[in-house]
N, C-alpha and C. Protein backbone atom coordinates (compact mmCIF):
# COMPACT_ATOMS: atom_id res chain seq x y z
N UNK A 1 -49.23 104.40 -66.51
CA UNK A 1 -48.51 103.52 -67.43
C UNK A 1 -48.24 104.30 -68.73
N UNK A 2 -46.94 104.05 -69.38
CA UNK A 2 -46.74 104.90 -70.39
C UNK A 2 -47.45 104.43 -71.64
N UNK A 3 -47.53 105.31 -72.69
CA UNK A 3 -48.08 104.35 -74.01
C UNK A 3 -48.01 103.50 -74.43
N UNK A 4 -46.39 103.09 -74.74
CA UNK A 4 -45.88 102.21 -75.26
C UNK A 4 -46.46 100.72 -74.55
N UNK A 5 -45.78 101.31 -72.97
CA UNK A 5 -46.50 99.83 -72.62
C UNK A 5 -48.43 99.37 -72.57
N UNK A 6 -49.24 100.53 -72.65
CA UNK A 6 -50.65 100.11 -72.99
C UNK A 6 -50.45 99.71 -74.19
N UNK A 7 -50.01 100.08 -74.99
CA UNK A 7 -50.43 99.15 -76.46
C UNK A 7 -49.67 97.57 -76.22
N UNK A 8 -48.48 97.40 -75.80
CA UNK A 8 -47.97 96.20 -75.68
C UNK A 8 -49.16 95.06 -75.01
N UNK A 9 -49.67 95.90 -73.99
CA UNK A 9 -50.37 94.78 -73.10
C UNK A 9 -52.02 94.69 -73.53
N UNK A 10 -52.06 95.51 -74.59
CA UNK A 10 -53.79 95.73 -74.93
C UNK A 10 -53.66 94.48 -75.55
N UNK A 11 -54.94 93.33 -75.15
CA UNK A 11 -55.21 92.02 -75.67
C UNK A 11 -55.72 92.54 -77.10
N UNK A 12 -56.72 93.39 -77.23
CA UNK A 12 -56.84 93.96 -78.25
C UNK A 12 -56.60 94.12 -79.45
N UNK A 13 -54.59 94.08 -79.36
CA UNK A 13 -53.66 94.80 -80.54
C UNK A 13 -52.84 92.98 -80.62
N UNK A 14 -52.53 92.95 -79.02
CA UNK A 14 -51.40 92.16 -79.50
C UNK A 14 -52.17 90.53 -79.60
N UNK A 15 -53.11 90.75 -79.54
CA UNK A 15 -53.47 88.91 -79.63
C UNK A 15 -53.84 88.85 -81.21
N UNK A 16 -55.01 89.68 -81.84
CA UNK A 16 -55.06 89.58 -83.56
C UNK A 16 -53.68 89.40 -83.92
N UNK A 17 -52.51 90.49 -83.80
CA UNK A 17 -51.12 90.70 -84.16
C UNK A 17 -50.42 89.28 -84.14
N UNK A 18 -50.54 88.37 -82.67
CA UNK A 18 -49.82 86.78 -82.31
C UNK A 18 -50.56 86.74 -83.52
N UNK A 19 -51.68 86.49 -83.15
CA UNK A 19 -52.85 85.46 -84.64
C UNK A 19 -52.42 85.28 -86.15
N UNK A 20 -52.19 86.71 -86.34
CA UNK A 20 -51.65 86.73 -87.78
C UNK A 20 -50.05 86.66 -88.15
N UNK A 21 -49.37 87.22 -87.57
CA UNK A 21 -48.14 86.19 -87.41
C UNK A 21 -47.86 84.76 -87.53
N UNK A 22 -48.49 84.19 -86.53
CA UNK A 22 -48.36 82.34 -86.52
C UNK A 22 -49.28 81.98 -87.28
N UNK A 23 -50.27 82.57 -88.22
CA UNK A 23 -50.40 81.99 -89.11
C UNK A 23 -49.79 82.17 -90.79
N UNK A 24 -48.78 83.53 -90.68
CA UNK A 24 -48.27 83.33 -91.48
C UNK A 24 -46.82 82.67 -91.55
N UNK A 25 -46.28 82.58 -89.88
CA UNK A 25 -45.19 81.85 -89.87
C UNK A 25 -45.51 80.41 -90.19
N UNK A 26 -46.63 79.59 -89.77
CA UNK A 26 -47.49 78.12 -90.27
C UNK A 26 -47.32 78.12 -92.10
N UNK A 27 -47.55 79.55 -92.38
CA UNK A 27 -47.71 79.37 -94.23
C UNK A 27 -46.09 79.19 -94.75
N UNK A 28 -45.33 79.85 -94.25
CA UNK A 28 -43.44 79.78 -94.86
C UNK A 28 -43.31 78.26 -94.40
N UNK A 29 -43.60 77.36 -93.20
CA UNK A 29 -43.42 76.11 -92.94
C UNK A 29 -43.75 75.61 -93.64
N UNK A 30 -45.19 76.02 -94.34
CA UNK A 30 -45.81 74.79 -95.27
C UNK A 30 -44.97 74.72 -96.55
N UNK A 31 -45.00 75.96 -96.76
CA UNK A 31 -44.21 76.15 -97.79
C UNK A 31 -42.75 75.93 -98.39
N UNK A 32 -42.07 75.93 -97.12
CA UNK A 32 -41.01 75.09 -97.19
C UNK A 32 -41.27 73.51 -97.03
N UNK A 33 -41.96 72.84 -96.27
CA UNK A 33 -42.38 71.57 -96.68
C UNK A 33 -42.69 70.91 -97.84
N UNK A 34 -43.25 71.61 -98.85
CA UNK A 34 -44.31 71.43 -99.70
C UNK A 34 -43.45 71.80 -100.93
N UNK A 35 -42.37 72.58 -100.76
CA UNK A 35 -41.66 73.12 -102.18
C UNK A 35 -40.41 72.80 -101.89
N UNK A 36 -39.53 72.37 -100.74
CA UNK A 36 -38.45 72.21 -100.29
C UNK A 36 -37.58 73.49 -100.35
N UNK A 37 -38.48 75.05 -101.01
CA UNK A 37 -37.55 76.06 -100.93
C UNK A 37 -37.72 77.01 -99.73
N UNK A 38 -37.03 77.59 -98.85
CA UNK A 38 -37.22 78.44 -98.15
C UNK A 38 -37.77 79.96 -98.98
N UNK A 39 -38.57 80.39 -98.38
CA UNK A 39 -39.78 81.44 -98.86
C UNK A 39 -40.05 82.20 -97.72
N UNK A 40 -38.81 83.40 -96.97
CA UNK A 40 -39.28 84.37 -96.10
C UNK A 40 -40.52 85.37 -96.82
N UNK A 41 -40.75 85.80 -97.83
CA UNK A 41 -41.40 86.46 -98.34
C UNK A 41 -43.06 86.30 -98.05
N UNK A 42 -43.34 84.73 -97.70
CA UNK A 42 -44.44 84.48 -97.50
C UNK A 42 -44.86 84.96 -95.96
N UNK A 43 -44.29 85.46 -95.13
CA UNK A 43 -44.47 86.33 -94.17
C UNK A 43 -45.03 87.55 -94.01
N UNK A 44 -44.75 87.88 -95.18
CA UNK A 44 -45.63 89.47 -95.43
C UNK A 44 -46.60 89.34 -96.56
N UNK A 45 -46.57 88.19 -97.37
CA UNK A 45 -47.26 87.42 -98.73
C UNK A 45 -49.03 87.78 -98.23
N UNK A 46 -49.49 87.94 -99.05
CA UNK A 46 -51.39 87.88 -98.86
C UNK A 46 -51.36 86.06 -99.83
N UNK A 47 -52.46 86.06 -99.41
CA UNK A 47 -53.28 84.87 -99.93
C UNK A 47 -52.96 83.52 -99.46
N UNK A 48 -53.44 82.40 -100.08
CA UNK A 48 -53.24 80.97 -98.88
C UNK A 48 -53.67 80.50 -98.05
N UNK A 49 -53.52 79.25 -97.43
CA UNK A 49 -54.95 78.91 -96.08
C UNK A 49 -53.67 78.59 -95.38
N UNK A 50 -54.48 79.18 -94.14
CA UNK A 50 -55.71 79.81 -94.08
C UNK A 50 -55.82 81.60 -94.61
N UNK A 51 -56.23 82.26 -94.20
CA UNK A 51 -56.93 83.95 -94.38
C UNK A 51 -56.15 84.01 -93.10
N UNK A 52 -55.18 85.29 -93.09
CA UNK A 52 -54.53 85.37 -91.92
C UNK A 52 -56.11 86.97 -91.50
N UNK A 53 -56.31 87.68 -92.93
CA UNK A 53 -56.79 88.27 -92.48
C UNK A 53 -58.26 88.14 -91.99
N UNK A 54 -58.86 87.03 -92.55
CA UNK A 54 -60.30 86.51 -91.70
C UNK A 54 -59.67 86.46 -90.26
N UNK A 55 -58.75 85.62 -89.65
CA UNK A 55 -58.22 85.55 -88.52
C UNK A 55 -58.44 86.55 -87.24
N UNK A 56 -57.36 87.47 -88.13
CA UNK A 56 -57.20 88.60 -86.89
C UNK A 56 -58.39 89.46 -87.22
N UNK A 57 -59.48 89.51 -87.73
CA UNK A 57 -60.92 90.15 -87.54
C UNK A 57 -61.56 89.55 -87.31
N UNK A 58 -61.31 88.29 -87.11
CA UNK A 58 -62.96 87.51 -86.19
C UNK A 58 -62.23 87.37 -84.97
N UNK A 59 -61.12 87.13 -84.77
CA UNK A 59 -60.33 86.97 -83.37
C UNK A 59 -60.89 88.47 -82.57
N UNK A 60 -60.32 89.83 -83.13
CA UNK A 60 -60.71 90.89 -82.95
C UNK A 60 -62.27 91.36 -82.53
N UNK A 61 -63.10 90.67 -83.15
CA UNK A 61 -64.47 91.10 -83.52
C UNK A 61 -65.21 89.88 -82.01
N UNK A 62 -64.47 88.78 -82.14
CA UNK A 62 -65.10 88.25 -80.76
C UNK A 62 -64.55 88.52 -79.49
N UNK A 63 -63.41 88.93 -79.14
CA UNK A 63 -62.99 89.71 -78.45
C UNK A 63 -63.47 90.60 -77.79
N UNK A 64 -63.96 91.77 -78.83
CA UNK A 64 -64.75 92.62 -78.48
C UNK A 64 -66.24 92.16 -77.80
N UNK A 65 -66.61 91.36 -78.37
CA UNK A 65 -68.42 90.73 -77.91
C UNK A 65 -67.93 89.95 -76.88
N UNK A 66 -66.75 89.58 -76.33
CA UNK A 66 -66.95 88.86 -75.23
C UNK A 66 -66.82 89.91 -74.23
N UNK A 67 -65.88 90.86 -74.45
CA UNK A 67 -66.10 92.22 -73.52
C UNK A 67 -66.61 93.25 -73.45
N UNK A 68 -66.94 93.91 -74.72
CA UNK A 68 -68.16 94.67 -74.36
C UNK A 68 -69.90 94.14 -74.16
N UNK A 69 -70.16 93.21 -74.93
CA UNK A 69 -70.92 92.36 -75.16
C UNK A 69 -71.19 92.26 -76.50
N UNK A 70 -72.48 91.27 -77.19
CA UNK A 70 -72.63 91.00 -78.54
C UNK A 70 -73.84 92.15 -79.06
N UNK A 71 -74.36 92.51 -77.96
CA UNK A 71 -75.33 93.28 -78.63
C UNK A 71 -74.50 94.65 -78.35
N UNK A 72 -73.68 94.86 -78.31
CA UNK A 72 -73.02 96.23 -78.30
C UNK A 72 -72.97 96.96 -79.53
N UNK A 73 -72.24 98.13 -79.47
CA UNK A 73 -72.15 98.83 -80.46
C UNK A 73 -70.62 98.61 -81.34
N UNK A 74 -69.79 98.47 -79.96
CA UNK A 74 -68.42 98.26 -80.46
C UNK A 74 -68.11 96.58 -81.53
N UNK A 75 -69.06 96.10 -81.04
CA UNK A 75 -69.18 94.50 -81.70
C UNK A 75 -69.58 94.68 -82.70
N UNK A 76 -71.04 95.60 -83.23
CA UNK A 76 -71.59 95.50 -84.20
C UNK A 76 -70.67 96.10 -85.70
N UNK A 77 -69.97 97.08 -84.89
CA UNK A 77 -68.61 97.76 -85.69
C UNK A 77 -68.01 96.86 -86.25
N UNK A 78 -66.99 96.08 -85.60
CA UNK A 78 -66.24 95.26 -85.51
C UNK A 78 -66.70 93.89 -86.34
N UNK A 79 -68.08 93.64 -86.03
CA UNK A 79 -68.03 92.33 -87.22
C UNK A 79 -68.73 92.83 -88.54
N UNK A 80 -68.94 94.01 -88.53
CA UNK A 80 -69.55 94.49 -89.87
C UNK A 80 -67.83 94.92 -90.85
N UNK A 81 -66.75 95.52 -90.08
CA UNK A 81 -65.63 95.44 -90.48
C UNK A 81 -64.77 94.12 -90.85
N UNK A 82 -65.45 92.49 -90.04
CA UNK A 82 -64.67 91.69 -90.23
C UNK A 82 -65.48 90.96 -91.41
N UNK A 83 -66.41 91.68 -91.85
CA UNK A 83 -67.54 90.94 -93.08
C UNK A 83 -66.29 91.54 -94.12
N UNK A 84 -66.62 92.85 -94.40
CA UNK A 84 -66.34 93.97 -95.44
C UNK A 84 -64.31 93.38 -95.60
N UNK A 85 -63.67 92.79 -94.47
CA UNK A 85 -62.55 92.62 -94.66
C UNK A 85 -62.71 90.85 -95.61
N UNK A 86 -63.43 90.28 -94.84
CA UNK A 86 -63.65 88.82 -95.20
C UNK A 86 -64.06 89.09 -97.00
N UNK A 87 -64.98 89.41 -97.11
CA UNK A 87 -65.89 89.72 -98.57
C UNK A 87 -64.26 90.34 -99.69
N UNK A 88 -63.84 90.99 -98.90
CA UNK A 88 -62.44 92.10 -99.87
C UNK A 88 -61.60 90.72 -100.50
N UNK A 89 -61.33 90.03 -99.04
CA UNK A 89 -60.20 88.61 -99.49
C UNK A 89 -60.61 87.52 -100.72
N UNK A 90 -61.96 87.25 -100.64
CA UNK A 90 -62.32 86.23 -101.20
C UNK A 90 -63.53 86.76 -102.70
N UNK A 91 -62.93 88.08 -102.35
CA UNK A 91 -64.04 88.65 -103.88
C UNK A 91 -63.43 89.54 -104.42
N UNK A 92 -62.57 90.70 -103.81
CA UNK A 92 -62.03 91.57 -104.89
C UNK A 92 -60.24 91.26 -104.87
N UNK A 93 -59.89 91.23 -103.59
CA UNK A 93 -58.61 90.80 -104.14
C UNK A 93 -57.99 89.22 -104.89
N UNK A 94 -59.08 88.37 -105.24
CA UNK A 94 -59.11 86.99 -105.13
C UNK A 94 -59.40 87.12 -106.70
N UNK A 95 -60.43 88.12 -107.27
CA UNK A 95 -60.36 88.30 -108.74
C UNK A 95 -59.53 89.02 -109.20
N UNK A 96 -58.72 90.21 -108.33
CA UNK A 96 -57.51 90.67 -109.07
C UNK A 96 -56.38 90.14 -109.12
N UNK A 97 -56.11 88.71 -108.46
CA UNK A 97 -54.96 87.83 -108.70
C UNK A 97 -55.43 86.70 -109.42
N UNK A 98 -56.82 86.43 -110.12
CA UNK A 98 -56.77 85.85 -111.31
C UNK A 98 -56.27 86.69 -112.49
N UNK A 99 -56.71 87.70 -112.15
CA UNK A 99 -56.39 89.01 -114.15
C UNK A 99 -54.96 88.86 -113.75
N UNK A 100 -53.99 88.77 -112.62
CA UNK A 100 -52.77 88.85 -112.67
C UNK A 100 -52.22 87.50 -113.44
N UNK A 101 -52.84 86.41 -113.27
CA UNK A 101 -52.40 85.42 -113.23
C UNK A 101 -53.06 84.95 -114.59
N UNK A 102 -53.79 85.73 -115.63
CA UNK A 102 -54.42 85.55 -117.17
C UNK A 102 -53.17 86.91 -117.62
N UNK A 103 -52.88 88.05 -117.32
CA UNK A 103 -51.85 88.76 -117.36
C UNK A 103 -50.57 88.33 -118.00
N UNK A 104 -49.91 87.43 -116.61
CA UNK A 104 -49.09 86.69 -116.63
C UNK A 104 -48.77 85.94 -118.11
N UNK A 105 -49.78 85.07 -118.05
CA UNK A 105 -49.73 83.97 -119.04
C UNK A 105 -49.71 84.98 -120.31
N UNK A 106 -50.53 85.74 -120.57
CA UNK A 106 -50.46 86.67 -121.87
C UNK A 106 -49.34 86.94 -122.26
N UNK A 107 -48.38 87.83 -121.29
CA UNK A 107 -47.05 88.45 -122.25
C UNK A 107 -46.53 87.27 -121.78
N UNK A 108 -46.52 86.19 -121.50
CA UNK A 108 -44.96 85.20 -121.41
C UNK A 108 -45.66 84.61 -123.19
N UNK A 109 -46.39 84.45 -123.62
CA UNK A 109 -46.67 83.99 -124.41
C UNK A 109 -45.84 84.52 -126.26
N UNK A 110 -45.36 84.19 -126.51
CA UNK A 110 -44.50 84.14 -127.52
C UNK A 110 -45.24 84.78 -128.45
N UNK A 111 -44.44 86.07 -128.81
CA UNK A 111 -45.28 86.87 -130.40
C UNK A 111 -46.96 87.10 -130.35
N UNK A 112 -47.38 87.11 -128.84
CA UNK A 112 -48.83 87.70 -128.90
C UNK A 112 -49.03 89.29 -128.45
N UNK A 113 -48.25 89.33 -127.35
CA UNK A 113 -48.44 91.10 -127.44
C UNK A 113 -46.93 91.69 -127.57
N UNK A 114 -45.93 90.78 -127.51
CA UNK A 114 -44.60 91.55 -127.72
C UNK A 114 -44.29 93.23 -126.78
N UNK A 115 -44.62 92.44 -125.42
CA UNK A 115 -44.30 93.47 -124.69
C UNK A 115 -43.22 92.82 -123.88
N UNK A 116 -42.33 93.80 -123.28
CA UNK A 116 -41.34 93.21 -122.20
C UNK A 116 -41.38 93.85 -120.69
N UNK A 117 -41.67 92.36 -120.09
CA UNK A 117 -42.19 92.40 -118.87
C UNK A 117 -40.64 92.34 -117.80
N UNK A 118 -40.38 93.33 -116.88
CA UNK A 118 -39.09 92.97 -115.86
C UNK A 118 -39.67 91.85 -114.81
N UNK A 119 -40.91 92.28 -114.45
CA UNK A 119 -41.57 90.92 -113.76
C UNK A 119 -42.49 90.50 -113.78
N UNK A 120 -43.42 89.15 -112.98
CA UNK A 120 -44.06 89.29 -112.82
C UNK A 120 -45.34 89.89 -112.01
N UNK A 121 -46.83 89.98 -112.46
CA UNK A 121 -47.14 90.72 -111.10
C UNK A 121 -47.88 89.19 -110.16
N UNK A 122 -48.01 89.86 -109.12
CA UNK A 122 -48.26 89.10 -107.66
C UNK A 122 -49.71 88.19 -108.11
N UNK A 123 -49.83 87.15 -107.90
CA UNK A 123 -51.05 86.54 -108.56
C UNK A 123 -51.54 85.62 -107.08
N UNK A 124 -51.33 85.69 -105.94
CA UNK A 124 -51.73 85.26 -104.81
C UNK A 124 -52.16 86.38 -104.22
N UNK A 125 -53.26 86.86 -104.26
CA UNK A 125 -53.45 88.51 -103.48
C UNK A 125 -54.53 87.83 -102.92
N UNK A 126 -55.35 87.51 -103.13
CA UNK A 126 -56.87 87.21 -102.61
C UNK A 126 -57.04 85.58 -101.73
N UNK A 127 -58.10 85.14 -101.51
CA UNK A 127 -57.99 83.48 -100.89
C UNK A 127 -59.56 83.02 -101.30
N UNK A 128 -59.83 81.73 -101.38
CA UNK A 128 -60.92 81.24 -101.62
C UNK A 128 -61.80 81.22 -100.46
N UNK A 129 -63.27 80.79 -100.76
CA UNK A 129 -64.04 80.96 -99.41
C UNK A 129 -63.81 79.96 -98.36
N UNK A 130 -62.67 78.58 -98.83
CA UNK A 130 -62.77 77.81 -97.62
C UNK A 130 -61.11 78.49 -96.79
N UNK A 131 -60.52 79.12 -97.52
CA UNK A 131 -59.49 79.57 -96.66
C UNK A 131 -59.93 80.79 -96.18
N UNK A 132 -61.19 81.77 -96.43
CA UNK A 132 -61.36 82.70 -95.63
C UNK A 132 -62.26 82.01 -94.36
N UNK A 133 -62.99 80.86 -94.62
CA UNK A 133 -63.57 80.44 -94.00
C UNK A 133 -62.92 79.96 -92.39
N UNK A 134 -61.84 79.38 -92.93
CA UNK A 134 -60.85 78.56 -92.14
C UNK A 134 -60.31 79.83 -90.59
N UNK A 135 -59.80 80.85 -91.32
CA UNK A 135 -59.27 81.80 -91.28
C UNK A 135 -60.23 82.48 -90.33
N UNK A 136 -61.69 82.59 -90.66
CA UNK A 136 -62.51 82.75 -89.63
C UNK A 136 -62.99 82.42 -88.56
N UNK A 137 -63.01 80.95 -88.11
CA UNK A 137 -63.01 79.80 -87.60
C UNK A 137 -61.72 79.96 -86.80
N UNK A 138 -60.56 80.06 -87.18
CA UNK A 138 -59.61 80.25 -86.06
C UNK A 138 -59.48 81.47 -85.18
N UNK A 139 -59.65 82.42 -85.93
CA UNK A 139 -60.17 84.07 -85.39
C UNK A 139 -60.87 83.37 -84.34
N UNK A 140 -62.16 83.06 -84.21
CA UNK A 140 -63.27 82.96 -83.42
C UNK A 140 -62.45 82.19 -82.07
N UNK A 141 -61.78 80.99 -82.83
CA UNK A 141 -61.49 80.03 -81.56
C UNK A 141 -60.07 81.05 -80.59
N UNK A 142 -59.02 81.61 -81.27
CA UNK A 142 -58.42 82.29 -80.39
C UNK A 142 -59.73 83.21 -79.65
N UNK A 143 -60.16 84.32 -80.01
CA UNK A 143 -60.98 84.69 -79.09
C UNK A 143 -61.75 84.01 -78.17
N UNK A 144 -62.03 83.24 -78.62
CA UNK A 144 -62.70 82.47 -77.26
C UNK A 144 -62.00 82.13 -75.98
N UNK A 145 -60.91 81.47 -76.71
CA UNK A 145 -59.76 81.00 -75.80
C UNK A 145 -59.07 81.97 -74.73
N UNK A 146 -58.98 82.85 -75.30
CA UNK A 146 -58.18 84.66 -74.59
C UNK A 146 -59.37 85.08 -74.70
C-alpha cells in the first residue's frame, strides 16, 4: 500500500483529525447562531467549548490504550502528552489571552498610552477548565466508540 493511502486509513491520524474538525465546524454553527454573523475564521480559531484540542488528545491517547493497551508504553506517552497539551490550553495560553484582552482595553483607551494600534491582538487563545474538560470527555467517548 502506498503512503498516502496508510496515512488516509490510519484510525490514528484520521479519527483525532474528524474529532477536531466537527468540533470546530459545531463552534462556526454556534457562532453563527449566537451572533447571527457568519465567522469562517472560527475554523482555524483556538479557544471556546468545547477544547478541540483536549479532544483530539484524549481521543488519540485512548485509542492508543485500547490498542496497545493501558499499561503500555505508547499510552503512557500519549496521555502524559494529552496532560501537558490539556494544562497548555487552560493555563498558559488561557492567561496569554487575558494580557491580550487587558492589552486591548489599554491602547483603545483614550490619551493613556497614545499608541496606534492597526489591530487587535487575538484574545481567545486559551479555554477554561470546563471547556478543556468537555473537550476531554468527548476525546475519550470517540475513542471508545472507534
Amino acid at each position: 500500500m502506498d503512503v498516502l493511502g496508510q496515512i488516509v486509513t490510519n484510525k490514528y491520524i484520521y479519527l483525532p483529525f474528524l474529532t477536531w474538525f466537527c468540533i470546530q465546524l459545531f463552534k462556526v454553527i454556534w457562532d453563527l447562531v449566537t451572533t447571527k454573523k457568519f465567522n469562517f475564521k472560527r475554523i482555524m480559531g483556538a479557544g471556546g467549548m468545547p477544547s478541540s484540542h483536549s479532544a483530539v488528545v484524549m481521543a488519540l491517547a485512548t485509542l492508543i490504550g485500547k490498542t496497545e493497551g493501558f499499561d503500555s508504553t505508547m499510552f503512557a506517552l500519549s496521555i502524559i502528552f494529552a496532560f501537558v497539551v490539556m494544562y497548555d490550553a487552560a493555563g498558559v495560553r488561557r492567561a496569554a489571552g487575558k494580557q491580550a484582552q487587558l492589552l486591548n482595553k489599554l491602547v483603545e483607551t483614550p490619551g493613556l498610552t497614545g499608541l496606534q494600534v492597526s489591530e487587535k491582538l487575538v484574545e481567545v487563545l486559551g479555554h477554561t477548565p470546563l471547556q478543556v474538560l468537555v473537550g476531554a470527555i468527548i476525546g475519550i467517548i470517540v475513542g471508545c466508540i472507534f
